[in-house]
C-alpha atoms as a PDB file:
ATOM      1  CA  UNK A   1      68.306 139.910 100.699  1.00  0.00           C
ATOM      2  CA  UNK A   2      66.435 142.994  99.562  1.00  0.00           C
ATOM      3  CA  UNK A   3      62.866 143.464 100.822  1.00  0.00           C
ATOM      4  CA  UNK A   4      61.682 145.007  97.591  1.00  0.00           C
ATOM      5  CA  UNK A   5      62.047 143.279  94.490  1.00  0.00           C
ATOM      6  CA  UNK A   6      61.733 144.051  90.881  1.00  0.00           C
ATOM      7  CA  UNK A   7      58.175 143.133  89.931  1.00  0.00           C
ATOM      8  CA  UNK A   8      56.224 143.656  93.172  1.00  0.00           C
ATOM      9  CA  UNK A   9      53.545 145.564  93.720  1.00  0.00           C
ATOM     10  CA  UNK A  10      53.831 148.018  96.085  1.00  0.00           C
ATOM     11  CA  UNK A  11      51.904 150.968  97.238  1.00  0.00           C
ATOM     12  CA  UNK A  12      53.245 154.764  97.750  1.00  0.00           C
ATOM     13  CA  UNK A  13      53.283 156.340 101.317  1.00  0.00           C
ATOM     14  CA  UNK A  14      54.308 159.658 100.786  1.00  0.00           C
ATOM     15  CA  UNK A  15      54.536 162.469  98.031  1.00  0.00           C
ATOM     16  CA  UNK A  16      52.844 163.713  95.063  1.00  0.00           C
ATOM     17  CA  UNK A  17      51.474 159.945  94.206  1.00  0.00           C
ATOM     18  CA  UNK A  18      50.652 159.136  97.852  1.00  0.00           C
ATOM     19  CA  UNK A  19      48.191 156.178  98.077  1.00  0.00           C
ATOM     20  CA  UNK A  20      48.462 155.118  94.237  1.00  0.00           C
ATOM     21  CA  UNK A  21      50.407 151.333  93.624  1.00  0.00           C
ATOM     22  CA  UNK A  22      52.084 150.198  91.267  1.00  0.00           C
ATOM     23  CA  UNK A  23      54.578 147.550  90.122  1.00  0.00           C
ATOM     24  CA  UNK A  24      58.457 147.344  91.082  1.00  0.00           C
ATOM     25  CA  UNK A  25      60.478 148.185  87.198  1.00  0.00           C
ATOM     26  CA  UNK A  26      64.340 148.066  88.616  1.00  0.00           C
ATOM     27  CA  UNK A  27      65.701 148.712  92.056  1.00  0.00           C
ATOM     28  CA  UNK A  28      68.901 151.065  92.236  1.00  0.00           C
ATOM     29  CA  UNK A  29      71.485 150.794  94.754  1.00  0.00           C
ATOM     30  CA  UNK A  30      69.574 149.311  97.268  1.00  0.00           C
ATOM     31  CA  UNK A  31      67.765 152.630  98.311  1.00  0.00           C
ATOM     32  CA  UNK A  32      65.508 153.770  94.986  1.00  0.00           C
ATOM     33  CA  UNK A  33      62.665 152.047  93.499  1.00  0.00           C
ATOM     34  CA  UNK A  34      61.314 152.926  89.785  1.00  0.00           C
ATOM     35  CA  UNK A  35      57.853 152.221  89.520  1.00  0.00           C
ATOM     36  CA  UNK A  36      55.371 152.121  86.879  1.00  0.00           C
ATOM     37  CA  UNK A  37      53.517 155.116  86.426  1.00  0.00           C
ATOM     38  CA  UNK A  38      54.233 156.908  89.646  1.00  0.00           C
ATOM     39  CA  UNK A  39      56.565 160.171  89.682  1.00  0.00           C
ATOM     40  CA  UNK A  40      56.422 161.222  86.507  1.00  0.00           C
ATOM     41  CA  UNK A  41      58.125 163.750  85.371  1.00  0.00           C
ATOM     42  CA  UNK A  42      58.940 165.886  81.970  1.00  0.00           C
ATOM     43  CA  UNK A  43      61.840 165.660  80.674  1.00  0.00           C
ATOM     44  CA  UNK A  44      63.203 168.300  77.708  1.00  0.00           C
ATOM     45  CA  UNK A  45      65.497 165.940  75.484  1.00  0.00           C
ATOM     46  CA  UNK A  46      68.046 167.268  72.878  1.00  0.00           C
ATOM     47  CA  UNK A  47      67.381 165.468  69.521  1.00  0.00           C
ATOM     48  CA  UNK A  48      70.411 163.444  68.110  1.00  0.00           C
ATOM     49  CA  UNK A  49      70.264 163.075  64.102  1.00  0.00           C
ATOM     50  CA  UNK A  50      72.716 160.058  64.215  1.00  0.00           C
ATOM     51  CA  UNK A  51      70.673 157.736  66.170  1.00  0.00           C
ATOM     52  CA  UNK A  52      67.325 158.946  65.084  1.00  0.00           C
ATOM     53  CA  UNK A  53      66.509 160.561  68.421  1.00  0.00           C
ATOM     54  CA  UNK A  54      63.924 163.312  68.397  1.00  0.00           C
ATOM     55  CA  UNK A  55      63.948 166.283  70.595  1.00  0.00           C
ATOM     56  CA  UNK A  56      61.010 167.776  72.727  1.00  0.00           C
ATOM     57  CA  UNK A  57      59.661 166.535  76.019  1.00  0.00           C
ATOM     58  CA  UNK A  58      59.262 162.991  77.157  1.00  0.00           C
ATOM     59  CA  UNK A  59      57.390 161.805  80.404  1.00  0.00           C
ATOM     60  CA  UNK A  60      59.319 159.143  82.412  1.00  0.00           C
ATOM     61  CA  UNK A  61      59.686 157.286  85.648  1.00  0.00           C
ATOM     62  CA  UNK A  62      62.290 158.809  88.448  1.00  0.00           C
ATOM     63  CA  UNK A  63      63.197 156.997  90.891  1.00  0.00           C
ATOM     64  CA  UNK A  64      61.619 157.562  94.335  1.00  0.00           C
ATOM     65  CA  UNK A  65      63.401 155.925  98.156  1.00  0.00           C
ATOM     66  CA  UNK A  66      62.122 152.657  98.980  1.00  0.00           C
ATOM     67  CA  UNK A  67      61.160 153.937 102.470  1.00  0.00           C
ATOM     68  CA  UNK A  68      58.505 155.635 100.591  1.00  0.00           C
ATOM     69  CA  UNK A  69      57.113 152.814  99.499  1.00  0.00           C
ATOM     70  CA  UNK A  70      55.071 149.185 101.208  1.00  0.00           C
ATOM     71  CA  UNK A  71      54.723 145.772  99.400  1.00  0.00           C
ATOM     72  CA  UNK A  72      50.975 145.429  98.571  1.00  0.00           C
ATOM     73  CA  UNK A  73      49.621 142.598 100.241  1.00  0.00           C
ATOM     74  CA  UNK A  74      47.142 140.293  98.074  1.00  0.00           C
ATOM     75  CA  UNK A  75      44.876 139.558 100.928  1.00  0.00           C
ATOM     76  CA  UNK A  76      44.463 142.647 102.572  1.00  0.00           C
ATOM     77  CA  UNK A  77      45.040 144.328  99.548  1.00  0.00           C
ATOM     78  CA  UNK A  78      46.806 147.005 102.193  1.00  0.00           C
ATOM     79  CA  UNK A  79      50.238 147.771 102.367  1.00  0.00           C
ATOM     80  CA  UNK A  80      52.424 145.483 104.765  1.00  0.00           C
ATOM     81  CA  UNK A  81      55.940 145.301 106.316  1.00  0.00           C
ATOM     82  CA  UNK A  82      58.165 143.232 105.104  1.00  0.00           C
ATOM     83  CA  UNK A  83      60.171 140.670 107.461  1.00  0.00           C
ATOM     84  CA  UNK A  84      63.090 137.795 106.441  1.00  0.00           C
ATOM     85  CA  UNK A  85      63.144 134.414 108.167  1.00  0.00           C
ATOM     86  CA  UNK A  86      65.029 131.310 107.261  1.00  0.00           C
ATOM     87  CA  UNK A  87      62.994 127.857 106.412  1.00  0.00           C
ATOM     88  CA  UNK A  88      63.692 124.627 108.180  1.00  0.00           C
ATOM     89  CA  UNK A  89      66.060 123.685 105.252  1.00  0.00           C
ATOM     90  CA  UNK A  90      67.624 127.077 105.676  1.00  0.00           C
ATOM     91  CA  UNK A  91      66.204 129.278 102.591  1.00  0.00           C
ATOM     92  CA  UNK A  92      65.752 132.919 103.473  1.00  0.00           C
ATOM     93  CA  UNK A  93      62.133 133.627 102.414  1.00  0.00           C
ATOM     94  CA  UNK A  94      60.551 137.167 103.046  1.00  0.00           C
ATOM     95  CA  UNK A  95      57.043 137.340 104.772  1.00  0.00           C
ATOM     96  CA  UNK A  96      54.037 139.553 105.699  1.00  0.00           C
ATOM     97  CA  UNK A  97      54.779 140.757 109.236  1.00  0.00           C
ATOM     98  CA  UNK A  98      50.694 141.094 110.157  1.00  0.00           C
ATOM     99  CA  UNK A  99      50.068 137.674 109.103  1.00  0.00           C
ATOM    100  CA  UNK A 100      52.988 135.479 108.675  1.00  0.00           C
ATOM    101  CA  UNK A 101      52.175 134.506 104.957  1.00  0.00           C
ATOM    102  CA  UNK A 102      55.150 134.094 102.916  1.00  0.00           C
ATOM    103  CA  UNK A 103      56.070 136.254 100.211  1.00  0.00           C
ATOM    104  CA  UNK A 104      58.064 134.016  97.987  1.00  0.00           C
ATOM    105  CA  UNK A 105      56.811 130.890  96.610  1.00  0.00           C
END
């Protein structure tokens, strides 16, 4: 069970974006996070006439490591580590390690 999901928020610890948040688009491998509007970069793109694809430069989302990254908590509204603990009826659930609240509902 992953600690980061796709559609948390989460907040950046370190680099160029350090201290903005943002929400979870796709995780890769287990060890990248893309996230909305954080690492952007410019792109130059080659044009292709047969699928209609312009060239020039386009701004998109790379992929930063997920130890870069915290899940936001809602009631601190701080970022928080991440723990996983099974349920009486033996679901894994993940949780806020400062105050025990679960993640998952």
């Amino acid at each position: 069970m992953n600690k980061i999901k796709k559609g948390d928020d989460v907040i950046v610890l370190s680099g160029k974006d350090k201290g903005r948040t943002g929400q979870v688009l796709s995780v890769l491998n287990n060890s990248k996070v893309v996230v909305e509007n954080i690492n952007i970069v410019k792109k130059h793109q080659k044009g292709n006439p047969n699928t209609g694809q312009e060239s020039g430069i386009v701004e998109k989302e790379m992929p930063i490591h997920i130890s870069n990254v915290l899940l936001l908590n809602p009631i601190t509204n701080k970022g928080d580590k991440v723990g996983i603990k099974k349920l009486e009826d033996g679901t894994k659930v993940r949780y806020f390690k400062s105050n025990n609240e679960v993640v998952d509902i």
